[in-house]
N, C-alpha and C. Protein backbone atom coordinates (compact mmCIF):
# COMPACT_ATOMS: atom_id res chain seq x y z
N UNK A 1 0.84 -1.18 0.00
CA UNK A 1 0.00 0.00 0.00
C UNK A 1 0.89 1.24 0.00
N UNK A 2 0.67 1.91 -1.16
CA UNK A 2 1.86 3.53 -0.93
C UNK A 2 1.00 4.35 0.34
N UNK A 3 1.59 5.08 0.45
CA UNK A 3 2.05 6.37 1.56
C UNK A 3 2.48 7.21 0.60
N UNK A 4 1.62 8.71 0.39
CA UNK A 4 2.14 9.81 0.20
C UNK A 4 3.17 10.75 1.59
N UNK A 5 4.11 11.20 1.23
CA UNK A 5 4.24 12.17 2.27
C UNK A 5 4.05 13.30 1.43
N UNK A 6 3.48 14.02 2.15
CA UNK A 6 2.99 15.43 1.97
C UNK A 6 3.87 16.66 2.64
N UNK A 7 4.06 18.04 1.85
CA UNK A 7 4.60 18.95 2.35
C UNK A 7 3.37 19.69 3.35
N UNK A 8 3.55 19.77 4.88
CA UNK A 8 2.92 20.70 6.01
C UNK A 8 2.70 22.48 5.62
N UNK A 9 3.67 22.67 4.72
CA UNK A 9 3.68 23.63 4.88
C UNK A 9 3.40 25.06 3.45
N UNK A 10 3.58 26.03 2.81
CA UNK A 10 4.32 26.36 1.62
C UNK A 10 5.82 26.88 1.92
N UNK A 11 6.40 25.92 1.08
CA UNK A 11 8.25 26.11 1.17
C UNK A 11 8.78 25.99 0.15
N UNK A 12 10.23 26.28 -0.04
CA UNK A 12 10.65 26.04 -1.41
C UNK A 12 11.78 24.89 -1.07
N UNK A 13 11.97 23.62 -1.86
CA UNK A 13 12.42 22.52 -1.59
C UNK A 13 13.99 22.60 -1.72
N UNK A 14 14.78 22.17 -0.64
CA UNK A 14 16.06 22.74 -0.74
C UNK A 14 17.12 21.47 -1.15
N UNK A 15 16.78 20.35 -0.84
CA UNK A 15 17.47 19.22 -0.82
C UNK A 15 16.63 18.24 -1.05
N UNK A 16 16.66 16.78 -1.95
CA UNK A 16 15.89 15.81 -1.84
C UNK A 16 16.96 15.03 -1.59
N UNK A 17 16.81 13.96 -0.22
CA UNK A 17 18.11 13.35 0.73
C UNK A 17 17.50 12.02 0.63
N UNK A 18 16.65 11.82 -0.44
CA UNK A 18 16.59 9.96 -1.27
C UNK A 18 16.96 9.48 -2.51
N UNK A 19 16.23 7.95 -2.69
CA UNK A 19 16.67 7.76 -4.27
C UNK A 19 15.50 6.76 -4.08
N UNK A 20 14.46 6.71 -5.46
CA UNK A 20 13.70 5.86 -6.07
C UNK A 20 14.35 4.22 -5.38
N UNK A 21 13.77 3.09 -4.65
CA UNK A 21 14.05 2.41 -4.55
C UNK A 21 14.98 2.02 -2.98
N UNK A 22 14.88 3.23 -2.59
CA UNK A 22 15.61 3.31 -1.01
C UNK A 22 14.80 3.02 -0.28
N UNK A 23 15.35 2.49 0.78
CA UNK A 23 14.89 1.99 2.25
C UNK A 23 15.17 2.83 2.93
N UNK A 24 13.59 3.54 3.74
CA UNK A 24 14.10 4.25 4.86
C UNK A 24 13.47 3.99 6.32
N UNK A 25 13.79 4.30 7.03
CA UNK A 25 13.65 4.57 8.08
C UNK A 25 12.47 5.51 9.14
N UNK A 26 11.58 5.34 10.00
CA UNK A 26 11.44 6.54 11.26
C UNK A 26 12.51 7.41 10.75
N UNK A 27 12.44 8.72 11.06
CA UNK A 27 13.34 9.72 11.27
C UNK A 27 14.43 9.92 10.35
N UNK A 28 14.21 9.00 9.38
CA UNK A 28 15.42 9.56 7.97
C UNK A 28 14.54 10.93 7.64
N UNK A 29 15.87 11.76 7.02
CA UNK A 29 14.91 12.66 6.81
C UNK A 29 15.13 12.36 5.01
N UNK A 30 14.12 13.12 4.41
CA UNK A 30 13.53 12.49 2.71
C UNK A 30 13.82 13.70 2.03
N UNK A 31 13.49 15.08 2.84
CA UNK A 31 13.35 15.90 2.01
C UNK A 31 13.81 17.26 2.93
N UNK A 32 14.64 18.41 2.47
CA UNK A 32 14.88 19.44 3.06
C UNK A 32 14.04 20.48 2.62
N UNK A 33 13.22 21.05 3.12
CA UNK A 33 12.53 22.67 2.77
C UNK A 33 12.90 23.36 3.32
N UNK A 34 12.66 24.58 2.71
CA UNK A 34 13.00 25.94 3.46
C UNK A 34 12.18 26.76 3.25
N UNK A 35 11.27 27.43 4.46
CA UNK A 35 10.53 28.32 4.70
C UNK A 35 10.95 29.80 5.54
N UNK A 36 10.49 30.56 5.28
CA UNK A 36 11.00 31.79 6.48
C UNK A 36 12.63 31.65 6.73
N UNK A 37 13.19 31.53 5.99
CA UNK A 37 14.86 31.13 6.04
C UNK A 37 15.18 30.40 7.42
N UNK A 38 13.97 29.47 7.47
CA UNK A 38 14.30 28.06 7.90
C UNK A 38 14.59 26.76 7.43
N UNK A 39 14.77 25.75 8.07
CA UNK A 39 15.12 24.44 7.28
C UNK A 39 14.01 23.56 7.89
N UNK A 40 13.78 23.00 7.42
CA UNK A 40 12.26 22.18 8.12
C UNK A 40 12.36 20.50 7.17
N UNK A 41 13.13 19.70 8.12
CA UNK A 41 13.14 18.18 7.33
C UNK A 41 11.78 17.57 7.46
N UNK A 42 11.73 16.56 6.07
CA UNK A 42 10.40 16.23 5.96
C UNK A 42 10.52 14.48 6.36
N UNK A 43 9.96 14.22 7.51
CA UNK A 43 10.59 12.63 7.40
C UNK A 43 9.36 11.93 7.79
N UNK A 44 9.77 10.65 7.20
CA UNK A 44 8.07 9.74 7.18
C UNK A 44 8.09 9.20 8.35
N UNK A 45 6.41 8.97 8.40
CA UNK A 45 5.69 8.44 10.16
C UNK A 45 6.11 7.22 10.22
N UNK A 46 6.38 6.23 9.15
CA UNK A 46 6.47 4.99 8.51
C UNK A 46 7.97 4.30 7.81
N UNK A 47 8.53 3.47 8.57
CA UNK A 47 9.44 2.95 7.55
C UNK A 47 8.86 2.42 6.06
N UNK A 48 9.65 2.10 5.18
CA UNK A 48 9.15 1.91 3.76
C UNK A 48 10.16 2.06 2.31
N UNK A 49 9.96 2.15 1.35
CA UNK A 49 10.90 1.72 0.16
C UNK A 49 10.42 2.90 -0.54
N UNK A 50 10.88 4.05 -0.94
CA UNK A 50 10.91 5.32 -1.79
C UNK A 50 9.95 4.50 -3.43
N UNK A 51 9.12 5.02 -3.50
CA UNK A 51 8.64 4.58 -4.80
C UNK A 51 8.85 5.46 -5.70
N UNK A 52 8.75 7.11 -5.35
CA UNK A 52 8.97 8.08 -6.34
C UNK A 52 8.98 9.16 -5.76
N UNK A 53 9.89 10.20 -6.12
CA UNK A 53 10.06 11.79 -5.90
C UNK A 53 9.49 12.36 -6.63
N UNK A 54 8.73 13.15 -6.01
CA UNK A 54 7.69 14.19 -7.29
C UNK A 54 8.44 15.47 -6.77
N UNK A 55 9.38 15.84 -6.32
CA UNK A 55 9.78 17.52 -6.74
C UNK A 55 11.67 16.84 -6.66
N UNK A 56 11.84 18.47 -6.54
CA UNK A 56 13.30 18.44 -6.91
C UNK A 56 13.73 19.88 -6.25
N UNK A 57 15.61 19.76 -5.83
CA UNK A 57 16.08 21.53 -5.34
C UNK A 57 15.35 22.36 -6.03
N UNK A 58 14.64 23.26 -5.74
CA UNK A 58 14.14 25.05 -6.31
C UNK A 58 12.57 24.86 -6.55
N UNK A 59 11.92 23.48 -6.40
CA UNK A 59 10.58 23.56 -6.45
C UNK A 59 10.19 24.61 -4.91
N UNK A 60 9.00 24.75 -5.59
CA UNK A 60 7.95 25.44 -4.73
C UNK A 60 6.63 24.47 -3.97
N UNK A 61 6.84 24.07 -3.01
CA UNK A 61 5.39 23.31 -2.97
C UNK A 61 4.42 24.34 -1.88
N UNK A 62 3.37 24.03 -1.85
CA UNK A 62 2.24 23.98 -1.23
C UNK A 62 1.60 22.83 -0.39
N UNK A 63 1.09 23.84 0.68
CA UNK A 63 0.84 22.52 2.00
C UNK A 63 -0.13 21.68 1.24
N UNK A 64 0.07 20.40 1.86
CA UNK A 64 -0.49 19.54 1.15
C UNK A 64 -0.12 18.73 -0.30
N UNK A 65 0.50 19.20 -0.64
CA UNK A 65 1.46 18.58 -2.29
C UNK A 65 2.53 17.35 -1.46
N UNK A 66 2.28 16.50 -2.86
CA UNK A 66 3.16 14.84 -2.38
C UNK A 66 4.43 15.45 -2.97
N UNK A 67 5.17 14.99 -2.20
CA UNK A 67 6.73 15.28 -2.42
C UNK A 67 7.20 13.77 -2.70
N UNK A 68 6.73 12.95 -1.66
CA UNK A 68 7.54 11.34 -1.95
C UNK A 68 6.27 10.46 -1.65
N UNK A 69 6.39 9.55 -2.45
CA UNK A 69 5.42 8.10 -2.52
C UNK A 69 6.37 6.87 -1.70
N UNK A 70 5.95 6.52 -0.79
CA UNK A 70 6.62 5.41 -0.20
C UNK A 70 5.64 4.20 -0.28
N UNK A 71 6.42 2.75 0.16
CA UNK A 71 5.66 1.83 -0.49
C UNK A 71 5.65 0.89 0.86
């Protein structure tokens, strides 16, 4: 069953810290944003296997937008 993770917030995406096909962890973090010239890591509730990255450095997301599909 996938798992979206979703961005909480609107940020602009600073780092993506996976790869299609990775195993992660509680508390890996997946994704770096930056809001308010903060850093805010995005890490899943769920261990699981990266199925797909939907953004990339310099995107823009909006709260609520899937950033990573985990499996």
């Amino acid at each position: 069953m996938a798992e979206d993770v979703v961005a909480e917030i609107v940020a602009s995406v600073l780092e993506v810290r996976v790869a299609a096909g990775e195993q992660i962890e509680v508390g890996d973090t997946l994704v770096l944003l930056e809001s308010m010239k903060m850093e805010i890591p995005v890490v899943p509730e769920e261990p699981g296997t990266v199925v797909e990255i939907r953004v990339q450095p310099g995107d823009v997301v909006q709260e609520g937008d899937v950033l990573v599909v985990l499996q």
